[in-house]
PDB file of N, CA and C in Angstrom:
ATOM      1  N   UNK A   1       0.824  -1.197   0.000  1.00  0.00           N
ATOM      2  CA  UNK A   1       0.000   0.000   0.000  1.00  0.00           C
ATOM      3  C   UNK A   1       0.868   1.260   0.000  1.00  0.00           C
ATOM      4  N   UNK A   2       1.760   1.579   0.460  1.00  0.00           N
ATOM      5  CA  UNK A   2       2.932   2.154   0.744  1.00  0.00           C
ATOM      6  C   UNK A   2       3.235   2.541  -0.759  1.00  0.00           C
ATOM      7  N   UNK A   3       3.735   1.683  -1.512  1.00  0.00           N
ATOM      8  CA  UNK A   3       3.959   2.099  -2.599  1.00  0.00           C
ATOM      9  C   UNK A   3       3.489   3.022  -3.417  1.00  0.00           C
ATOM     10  N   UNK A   4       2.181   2.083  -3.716  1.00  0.00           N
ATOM     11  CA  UNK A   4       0.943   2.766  -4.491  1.00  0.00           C
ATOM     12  C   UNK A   4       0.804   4.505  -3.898  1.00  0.00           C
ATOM     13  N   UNK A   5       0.631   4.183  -2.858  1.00  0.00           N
ATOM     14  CA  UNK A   5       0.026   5.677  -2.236  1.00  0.00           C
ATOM     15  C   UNK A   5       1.077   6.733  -1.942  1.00  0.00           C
ATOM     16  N   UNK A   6       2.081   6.075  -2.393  1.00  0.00           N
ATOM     17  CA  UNK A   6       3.584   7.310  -2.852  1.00  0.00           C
ATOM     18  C   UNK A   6       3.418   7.974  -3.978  1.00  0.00           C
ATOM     19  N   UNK A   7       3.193   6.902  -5.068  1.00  0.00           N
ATOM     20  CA  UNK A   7       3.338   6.989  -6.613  1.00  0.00           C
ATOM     21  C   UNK A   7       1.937   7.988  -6.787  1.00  0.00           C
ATOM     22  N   UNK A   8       0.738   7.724  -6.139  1.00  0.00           N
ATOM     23  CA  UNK A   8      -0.427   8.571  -6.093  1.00  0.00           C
ATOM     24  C   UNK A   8      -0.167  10.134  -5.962  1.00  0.00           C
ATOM     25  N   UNK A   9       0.463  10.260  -4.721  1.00  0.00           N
ATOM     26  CA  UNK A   9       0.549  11.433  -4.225  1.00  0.00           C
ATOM     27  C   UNK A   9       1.390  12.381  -5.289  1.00  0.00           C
ATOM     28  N   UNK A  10       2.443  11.705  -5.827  1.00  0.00           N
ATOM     29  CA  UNK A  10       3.233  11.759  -6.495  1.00  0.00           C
ATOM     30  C   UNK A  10       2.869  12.930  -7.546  1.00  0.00           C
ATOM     31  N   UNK A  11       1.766  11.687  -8.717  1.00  0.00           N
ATOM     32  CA  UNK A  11       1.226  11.675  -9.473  1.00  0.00           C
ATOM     33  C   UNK A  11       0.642  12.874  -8.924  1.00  0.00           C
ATOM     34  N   UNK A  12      -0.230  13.470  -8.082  1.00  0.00           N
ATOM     35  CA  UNK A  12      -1.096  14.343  -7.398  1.00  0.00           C
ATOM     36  C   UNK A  12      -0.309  15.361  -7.860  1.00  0.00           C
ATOM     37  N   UNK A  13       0.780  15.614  -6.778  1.00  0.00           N
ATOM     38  CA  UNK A  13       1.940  16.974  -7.168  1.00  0.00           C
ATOM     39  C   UNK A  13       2.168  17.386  -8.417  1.00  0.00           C
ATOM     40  N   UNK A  14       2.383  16.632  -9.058  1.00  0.00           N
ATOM     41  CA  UNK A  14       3.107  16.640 -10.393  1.00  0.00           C
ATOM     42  C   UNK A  14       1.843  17.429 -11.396  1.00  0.00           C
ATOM     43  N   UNK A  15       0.424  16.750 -11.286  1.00  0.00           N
ATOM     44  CA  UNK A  15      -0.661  17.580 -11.948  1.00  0.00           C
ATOM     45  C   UNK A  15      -0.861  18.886 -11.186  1.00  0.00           C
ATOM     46  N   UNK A  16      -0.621  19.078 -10.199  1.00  0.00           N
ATOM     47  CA  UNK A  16      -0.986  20.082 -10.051  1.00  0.00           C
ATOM     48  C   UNK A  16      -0.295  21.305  -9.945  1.00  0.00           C
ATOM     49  N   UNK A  17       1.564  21.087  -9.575  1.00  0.00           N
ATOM     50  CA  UNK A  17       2.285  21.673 -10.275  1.00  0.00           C
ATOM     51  C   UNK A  17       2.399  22.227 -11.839  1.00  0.00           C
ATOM     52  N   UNK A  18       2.097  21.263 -12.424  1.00  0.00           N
ATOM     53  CA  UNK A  18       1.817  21.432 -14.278  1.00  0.00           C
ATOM     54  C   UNK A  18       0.503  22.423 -14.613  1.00  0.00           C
ATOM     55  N   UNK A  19      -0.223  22.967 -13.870  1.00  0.00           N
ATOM     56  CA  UNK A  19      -1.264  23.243 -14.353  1.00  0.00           C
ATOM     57  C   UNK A  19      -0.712  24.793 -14.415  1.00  0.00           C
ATOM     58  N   UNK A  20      -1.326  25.396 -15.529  1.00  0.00           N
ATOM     59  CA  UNK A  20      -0.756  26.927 -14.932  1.00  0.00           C
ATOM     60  C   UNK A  20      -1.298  27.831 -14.750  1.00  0.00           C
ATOM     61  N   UNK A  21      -1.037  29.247 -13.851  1.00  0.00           N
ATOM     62  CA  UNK A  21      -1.981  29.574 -12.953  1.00  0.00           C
ATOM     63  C   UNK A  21      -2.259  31.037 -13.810  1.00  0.00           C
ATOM     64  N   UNK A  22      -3.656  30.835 -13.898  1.00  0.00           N
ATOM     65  CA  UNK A  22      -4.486  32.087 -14.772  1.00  0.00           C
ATOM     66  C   UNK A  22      -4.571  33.134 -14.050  1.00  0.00           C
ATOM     67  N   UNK A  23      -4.213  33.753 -14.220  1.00  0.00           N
ATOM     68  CA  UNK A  23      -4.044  35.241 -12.560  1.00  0.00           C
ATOM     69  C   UNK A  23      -6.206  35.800 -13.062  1.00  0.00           C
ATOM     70  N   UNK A  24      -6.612  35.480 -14.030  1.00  0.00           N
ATOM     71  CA  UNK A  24      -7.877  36.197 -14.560  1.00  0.00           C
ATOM     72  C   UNK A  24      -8.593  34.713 -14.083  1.00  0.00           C
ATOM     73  N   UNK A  25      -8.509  33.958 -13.758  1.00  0.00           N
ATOM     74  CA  UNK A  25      -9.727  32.571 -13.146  1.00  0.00           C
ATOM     75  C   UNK A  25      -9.027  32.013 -12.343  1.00  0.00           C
ATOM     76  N   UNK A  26      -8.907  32.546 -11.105  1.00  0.00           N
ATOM     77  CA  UNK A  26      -8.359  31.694 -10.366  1.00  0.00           C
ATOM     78  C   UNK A  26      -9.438  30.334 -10.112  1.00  0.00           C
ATOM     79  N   UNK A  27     -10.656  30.649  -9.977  1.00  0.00           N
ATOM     80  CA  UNK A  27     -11.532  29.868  -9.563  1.00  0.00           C
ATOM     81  C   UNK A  27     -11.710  28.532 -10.718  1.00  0.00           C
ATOM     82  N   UNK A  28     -11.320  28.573 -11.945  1.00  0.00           N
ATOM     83  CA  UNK A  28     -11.256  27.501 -12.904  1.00  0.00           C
ATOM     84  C   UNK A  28      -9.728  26.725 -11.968  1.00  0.00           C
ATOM     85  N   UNK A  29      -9.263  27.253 -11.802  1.00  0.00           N
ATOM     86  CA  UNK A  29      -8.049  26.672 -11.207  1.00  0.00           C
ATOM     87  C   UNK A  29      -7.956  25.828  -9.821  1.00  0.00           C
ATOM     88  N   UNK A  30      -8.751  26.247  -9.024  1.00  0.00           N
ATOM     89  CA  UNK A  30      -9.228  25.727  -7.973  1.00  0.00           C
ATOM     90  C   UNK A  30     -10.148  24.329  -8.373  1.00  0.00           C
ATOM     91  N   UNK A  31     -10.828  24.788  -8.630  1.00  0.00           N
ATOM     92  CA  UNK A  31     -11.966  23.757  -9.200  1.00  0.00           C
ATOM     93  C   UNK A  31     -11.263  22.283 -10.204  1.00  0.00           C
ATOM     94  N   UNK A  32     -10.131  22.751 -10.880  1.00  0.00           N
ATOM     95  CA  UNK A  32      -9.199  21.612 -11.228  1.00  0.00           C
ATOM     96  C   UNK A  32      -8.537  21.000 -10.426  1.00  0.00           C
ATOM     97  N   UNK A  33      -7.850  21.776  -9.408  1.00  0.00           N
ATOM     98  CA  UNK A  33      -7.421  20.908  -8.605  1.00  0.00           C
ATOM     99  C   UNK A  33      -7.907  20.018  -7.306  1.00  0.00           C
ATOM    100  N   UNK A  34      -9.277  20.622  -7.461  1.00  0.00           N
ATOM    101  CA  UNK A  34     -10.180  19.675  -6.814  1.00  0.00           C
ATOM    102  C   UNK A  34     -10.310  18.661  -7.506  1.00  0.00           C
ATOM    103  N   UNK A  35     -10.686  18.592  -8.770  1.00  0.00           N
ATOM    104  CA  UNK A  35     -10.663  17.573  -9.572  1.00  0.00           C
ATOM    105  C   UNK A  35      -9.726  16.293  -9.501  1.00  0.00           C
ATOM    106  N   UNK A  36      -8.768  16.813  -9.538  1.00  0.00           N
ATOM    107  CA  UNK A  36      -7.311  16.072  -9.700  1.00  0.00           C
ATOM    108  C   UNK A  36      -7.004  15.761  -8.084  1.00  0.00           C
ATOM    109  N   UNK A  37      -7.822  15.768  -6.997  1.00  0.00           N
ATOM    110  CA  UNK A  37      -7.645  15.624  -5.866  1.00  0.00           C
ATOM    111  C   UNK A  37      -9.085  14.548  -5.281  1.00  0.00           C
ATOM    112  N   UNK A  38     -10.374  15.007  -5.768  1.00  0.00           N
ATOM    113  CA  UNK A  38     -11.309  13.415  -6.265  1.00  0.00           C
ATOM    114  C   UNK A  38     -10.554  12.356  -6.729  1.00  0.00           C
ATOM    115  N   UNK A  39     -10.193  12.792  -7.913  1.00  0.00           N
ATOM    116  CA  UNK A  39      -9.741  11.109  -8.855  1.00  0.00           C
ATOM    117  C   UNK A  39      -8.395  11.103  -8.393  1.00  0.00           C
ATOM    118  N   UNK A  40      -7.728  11.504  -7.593  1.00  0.00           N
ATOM    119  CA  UNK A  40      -6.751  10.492  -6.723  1.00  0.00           C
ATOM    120  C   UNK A  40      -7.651   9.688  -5.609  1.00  0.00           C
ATOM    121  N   UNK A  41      -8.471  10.415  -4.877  1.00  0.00           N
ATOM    122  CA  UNK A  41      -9.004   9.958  -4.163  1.00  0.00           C
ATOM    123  C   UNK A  41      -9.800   8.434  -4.256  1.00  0.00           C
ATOM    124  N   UNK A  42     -10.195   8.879  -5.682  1.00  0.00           N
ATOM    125  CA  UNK A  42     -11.403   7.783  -5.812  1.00  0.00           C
ATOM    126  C   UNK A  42     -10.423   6.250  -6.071  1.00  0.00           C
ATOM    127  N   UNK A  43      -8.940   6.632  -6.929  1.00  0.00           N
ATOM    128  CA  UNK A  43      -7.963   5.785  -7.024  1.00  0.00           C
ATOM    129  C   UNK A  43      -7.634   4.806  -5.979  1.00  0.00           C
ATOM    130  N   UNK A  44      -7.413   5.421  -4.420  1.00  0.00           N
ATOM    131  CA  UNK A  44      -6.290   5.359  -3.672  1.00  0.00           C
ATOM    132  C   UNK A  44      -7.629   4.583  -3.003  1.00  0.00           C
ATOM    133  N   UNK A  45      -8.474   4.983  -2.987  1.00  0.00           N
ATOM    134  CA  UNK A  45     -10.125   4.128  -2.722  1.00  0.00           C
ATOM    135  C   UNK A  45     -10.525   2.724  -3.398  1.00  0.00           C
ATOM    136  N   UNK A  46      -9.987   2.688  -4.381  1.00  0.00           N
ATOM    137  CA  UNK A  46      -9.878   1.770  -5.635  1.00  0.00           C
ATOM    138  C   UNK A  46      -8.914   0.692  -4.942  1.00  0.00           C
ATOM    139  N   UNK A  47      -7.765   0.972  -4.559  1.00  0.00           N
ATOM    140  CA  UNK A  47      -6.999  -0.095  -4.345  1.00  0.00           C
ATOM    141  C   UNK A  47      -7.127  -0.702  -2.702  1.00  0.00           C
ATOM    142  N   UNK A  48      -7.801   0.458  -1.915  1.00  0.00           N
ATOM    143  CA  UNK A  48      -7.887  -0.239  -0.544  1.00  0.00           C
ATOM    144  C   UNK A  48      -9.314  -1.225  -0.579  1.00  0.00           C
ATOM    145  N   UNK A  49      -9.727  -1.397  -1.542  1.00  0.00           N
ATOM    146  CA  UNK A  49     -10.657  -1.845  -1.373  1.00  0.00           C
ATOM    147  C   UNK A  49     -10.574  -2.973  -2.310  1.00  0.00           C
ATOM    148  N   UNK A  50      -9.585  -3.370  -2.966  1.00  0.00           N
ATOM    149  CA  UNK A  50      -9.333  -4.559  -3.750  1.00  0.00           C
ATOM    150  C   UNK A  50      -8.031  -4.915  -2.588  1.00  0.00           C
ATOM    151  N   UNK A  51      -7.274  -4.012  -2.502  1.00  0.00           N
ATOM    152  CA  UNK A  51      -5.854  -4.992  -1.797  1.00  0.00           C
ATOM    153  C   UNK A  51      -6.181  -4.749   0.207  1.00  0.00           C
ATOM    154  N   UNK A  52      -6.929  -3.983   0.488  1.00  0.00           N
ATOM    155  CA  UNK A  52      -7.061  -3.750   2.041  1.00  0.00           C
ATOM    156  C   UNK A  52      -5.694  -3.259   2.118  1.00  0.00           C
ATOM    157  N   UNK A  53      -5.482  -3.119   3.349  1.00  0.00           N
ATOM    158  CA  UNK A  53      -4.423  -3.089   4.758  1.00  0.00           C
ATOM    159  C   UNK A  53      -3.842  -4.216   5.454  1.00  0.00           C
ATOM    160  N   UNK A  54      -2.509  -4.918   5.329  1.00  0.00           N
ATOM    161  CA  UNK A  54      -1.638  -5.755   5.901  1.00  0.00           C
ATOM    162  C   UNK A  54      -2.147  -5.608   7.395  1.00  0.00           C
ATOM    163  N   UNK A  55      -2.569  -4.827   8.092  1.00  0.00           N
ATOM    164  CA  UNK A  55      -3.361  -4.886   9.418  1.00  0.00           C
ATOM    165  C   UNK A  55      -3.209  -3.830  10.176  1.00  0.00           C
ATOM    166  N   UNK A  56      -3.992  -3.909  11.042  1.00  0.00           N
ATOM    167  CA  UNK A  56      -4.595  -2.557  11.816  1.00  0.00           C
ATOM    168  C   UNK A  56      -3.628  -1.206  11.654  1.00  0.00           C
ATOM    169  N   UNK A  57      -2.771  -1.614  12.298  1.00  0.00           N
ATOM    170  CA  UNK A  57      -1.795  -0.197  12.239  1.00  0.00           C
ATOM    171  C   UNK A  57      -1.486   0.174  11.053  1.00  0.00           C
ATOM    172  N   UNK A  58      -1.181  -0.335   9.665  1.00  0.00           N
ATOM    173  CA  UNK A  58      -1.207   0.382   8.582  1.00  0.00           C
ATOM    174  C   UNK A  58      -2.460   1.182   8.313  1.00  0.00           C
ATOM    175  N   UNK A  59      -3.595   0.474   8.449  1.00  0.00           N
ATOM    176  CA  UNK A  59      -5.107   1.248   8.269  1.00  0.00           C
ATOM    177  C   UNK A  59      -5.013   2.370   8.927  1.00  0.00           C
ATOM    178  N   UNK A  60      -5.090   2.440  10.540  1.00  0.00           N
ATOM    179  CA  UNK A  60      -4.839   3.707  11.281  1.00  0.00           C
ATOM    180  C   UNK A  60      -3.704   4.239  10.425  1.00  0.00           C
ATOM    181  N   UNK A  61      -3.012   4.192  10.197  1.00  0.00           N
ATOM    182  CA  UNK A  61      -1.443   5.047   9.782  1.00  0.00           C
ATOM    183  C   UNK A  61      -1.684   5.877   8.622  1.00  0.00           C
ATOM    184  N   UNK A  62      -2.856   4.818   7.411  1.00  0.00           N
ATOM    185  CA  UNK A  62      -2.887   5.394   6.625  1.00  0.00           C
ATOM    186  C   UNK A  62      -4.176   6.310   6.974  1.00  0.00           C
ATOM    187  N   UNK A  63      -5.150   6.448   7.318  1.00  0.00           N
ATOM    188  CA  UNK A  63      -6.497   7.480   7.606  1.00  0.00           C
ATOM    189  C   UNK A  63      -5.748   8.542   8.638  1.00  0.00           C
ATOM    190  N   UNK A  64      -5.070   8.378   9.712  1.00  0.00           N
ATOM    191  CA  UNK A  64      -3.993   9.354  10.397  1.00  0.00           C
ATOM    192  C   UNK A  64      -3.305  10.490   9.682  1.00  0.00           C
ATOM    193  N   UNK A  65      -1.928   9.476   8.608  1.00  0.00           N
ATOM    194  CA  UNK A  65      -1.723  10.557   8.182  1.00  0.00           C
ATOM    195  C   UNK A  65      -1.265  10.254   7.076  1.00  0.00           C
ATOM    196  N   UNK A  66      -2.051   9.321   6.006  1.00  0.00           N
ATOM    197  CA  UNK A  66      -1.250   9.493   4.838  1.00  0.00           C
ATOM    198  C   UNK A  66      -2.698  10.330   3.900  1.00  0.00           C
ATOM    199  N   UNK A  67      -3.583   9.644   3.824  1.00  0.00           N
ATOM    200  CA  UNK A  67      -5.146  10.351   3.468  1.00  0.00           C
ATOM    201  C   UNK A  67      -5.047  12.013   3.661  1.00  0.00           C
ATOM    202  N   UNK A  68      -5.108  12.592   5.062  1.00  0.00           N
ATOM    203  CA  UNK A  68      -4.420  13.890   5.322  1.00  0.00           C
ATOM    204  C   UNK A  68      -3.988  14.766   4.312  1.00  0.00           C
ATOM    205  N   UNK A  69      -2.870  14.045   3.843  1.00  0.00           N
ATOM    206  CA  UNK A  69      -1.716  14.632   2.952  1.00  0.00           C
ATOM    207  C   UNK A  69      -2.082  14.910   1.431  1.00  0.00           C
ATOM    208  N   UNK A  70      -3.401  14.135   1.323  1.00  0.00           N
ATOM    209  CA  UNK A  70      -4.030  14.041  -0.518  1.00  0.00           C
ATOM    210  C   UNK A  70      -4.951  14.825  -0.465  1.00  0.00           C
ATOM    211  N   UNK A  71      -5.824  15.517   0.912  1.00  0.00           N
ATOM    212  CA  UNK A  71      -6.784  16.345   0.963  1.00  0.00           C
ATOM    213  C   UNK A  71      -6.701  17.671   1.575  1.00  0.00           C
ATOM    214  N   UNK A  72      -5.548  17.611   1.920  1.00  0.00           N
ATOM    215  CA  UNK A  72      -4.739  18.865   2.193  1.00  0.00           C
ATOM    216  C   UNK A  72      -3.692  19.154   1.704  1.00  0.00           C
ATOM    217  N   UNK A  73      -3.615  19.679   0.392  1.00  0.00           N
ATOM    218  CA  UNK A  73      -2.256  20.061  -0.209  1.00  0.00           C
ATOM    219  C   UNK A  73      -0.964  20.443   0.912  1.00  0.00           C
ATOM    220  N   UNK A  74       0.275  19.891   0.037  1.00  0.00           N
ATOM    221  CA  UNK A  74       1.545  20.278   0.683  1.00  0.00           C
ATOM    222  C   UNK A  74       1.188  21.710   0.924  1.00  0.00           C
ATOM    223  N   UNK A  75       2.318  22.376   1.478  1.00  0.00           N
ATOM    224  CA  UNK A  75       2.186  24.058   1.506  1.00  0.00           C
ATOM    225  C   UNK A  75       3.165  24.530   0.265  1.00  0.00           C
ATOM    226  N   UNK A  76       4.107  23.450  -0.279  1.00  0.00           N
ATOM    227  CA  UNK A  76       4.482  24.222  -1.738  1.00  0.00           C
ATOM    228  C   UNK A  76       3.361  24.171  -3.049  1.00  0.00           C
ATOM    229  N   UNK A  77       2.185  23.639  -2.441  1.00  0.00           N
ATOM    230  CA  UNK A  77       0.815  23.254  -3.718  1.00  0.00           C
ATOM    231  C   UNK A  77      -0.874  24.478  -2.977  1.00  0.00           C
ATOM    232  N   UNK A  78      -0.322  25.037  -1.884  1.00  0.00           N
ATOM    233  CA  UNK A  78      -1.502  26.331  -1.484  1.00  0.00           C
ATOM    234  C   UNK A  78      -1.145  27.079  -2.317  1.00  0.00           C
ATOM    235  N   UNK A  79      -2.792  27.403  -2.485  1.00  0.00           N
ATOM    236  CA  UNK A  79      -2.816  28.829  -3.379  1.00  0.00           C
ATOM    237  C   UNK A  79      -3.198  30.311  -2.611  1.00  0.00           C
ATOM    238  N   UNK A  80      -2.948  29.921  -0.951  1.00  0.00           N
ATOM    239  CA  UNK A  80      -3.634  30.844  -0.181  1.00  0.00           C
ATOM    240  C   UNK A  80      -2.065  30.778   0.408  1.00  0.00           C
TER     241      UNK A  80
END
């Protein structure tokens, strides 16, 4: 799970770094990276639910603090 949900986050940064920022819509911009922050979501949802959690403490570890980290942008990915 570890893996996957590296390569996700990854993947996350990387779109949303690439996108570029319209100083005239910010709000189209927002609204994409919500986008691109669902369909990781729905992904990273996708695989816990075909492969689960090796056991308890990865589950806690991951809803603690790896989940966290995909619904709260880094602070080099705020637009505030």
């Amino acid at each position: 799970m570890e893996n996957f949900y590296n390569k996700m986050l990854s993947k996350l940064e990387n779109a949303i770094k690439e996108l570029e920022i319209d100083d005239n819509n910010p709000l189209q911009l927002i609204e994409t990276i919500i986008s691109e922050v669902v369909d990781c979501l729905s992904e990273v949802k996708k695989q816990v639910l075909k492969s689960g959690f090796k056991d308890l403490e990865e589950e806690i570890y991951f809803f603690k603090y790896q989940k966290p980290v995909i619904v709260y942008a880094p602070d080099e990915l705020r637009l505030v």
